[in-house]
Protein backbone atom coordinates (compact mmCIF):
# COMPACT_ATOMS: atom_id res chain seq x y z
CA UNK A 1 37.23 -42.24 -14.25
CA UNK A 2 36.53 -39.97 -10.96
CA UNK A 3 36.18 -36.73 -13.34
CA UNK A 4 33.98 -38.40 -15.16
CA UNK A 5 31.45 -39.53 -12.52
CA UNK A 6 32.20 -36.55 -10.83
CA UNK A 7 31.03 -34.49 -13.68
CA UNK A 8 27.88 -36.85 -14.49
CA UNK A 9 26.76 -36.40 -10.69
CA UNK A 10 27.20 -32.64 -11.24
CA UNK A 11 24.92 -32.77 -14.36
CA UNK A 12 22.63 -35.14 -12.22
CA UNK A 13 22.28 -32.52 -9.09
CA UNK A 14 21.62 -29.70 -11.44
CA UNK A 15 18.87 -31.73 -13.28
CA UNK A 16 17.67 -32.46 -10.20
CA UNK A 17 17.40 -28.84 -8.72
CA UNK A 18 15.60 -27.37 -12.25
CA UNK A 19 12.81 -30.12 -11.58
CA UNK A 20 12.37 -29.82 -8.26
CA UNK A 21 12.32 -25.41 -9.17
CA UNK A 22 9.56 -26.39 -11.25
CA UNK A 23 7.32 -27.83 -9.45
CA UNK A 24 7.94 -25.40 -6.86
CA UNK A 25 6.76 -22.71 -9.07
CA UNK A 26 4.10 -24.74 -9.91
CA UNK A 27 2.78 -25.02 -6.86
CA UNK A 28 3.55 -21.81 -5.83
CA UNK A 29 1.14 -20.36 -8.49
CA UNK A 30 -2.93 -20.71 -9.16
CA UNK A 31 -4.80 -22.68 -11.79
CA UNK A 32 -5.57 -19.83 -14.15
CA UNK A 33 -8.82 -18.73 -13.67
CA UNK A 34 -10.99 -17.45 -16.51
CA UNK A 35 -11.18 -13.54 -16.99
CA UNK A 36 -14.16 -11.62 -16.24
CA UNK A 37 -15.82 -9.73 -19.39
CA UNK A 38 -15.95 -6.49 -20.94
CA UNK A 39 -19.48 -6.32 -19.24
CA UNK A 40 -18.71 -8.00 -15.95
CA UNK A 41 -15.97 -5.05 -15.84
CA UNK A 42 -18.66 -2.06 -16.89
CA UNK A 43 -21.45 -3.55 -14.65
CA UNK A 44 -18.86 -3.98 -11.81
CA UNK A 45 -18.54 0.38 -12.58
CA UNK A 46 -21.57 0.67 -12.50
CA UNK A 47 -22.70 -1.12 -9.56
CA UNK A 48 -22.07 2.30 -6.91
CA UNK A 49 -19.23 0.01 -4.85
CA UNK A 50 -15.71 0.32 -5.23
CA UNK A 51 -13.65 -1.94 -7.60
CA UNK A 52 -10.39 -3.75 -8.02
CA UNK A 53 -9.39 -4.63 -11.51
CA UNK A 54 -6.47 -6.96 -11.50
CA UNK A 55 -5.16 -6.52 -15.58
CA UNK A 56 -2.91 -9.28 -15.86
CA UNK A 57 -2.78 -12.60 -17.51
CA UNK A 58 -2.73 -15.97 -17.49
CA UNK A 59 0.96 -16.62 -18.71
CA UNK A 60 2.11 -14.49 -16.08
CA UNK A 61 3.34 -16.15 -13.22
CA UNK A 62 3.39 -12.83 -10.59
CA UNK A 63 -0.38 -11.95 -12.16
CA UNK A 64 -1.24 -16.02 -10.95
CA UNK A 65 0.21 -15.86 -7.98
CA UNK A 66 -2.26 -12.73 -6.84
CA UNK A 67 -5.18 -14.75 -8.07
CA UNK A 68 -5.60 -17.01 -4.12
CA UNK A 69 -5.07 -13.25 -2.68
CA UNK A 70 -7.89 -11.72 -5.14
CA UNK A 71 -9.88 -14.66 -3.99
CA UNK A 72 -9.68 -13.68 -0.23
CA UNK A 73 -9.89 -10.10 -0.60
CA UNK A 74 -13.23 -10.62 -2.82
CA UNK A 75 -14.65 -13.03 -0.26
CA UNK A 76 -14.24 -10.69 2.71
CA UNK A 77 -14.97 -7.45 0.62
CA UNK A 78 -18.46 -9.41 -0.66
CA UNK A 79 -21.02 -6.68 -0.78
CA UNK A 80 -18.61 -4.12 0.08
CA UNK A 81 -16.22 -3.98 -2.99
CA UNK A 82 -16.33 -6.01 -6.61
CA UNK A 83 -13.09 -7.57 -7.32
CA UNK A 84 -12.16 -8.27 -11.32
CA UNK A 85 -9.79 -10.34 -12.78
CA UNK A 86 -9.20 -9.01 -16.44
CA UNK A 87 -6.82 -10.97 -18.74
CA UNK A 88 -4.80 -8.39 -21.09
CA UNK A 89 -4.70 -10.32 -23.81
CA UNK A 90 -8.47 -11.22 -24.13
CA UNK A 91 -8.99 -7.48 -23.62
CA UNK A 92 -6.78 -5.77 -25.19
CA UNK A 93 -9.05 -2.76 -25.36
CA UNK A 94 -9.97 -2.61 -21.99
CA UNK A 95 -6.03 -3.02 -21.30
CA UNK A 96 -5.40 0.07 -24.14
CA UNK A 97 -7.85 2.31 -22.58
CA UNK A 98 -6.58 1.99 -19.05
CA UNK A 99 -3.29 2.46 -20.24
CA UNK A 100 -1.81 -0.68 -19.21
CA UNK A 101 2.04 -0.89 -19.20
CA UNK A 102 2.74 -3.21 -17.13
CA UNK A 103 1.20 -6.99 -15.73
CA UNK A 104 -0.05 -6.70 -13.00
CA UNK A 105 -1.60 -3.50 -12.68
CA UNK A 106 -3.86 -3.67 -10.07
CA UNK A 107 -6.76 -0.11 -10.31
CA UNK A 108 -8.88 0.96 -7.63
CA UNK A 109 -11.90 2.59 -8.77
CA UNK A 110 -14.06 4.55 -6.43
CA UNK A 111 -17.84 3.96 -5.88
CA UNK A 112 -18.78 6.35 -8.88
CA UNK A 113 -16.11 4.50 -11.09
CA UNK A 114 -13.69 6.98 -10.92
CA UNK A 115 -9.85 5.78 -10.57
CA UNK A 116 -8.22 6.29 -7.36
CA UNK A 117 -4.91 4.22 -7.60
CA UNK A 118 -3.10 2.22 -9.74
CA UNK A 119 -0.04 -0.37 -8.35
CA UNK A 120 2.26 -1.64 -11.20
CA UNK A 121 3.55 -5.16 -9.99
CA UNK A 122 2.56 -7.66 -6.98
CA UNK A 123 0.44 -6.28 -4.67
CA UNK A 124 0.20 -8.34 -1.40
CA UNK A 125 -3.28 -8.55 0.55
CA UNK A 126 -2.17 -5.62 3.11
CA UNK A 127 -1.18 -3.52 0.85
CA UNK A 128 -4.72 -3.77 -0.88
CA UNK A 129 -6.69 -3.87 2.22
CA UNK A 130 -4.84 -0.36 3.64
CA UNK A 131 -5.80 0.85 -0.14
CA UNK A 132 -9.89 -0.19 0.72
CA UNK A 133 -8.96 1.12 3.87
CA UNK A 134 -7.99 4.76 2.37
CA UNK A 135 -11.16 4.60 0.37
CA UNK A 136 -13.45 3.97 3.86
CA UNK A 137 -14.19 0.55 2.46
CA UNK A 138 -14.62 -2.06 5.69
């Protein structure tokens, strides 16, 4: 009779640690936001600053967990810098063109839409503020 109980409180604590992991992650992660266009993306080139093109996607949980950073980065960069969020799947032929491999890729085009650096993976706000900074974006 202990095994037994001892085995259903075993199941119970695991249970127990996969919700609680769940809404963790949850939490941890943004609403999805919805993707800028094809033509938000071209204007953005267009528009003589630099740009950051997050290519990512909705369904992926590192690509929403850049989106609160994105948000900052574009609220102190306003004027300075356009900052894109461009779901892959929507896209797909902005995502073929650019040669996408990989979610996230973060680009960094230059002020004449030229790219100047790609990052494959999670990018944390320091890492893309040096990046503006190597660009002489402030």
């Amino acid at each position: 009779m202990k095994r037994k109980s001892s085995i259903i409180m075993a199941i119970l604590i695991v249970v127990l640690a996969g919700a609680s992991f769940f809404y963790l992650l949850q939490k941890s992660t943004a609403k999805p936001p919805d993707s800028n266009t094809e033509e938000d993306f071209l204007n953005a080139l267009k528009s003589g600053k630099p740009v950051l093109v997050d290519f990512g996607s909705n369904s992926c949980i590192p690509c929403r967990q850049m989106r609160p950073i994105l948000h900052e980065v574009k609220k102190e960069y306003s004027g300075k810098a356009e900052v894109l969020v461009v779901d892959v799947y929507k896209h797909k032929n902005l995502a073929v063109e650019h040669k996408i491999r990989m979610i996230p890729t973060l680009i960094f085009f230059d002020s004449n839409g030229k790219e100047v650096h790609r990052h494959q993976g999670f990018m944390s706000k320091k890492l893309i503020m040096e990046q503006f900074r190597k660009m002489d974006v402030s």
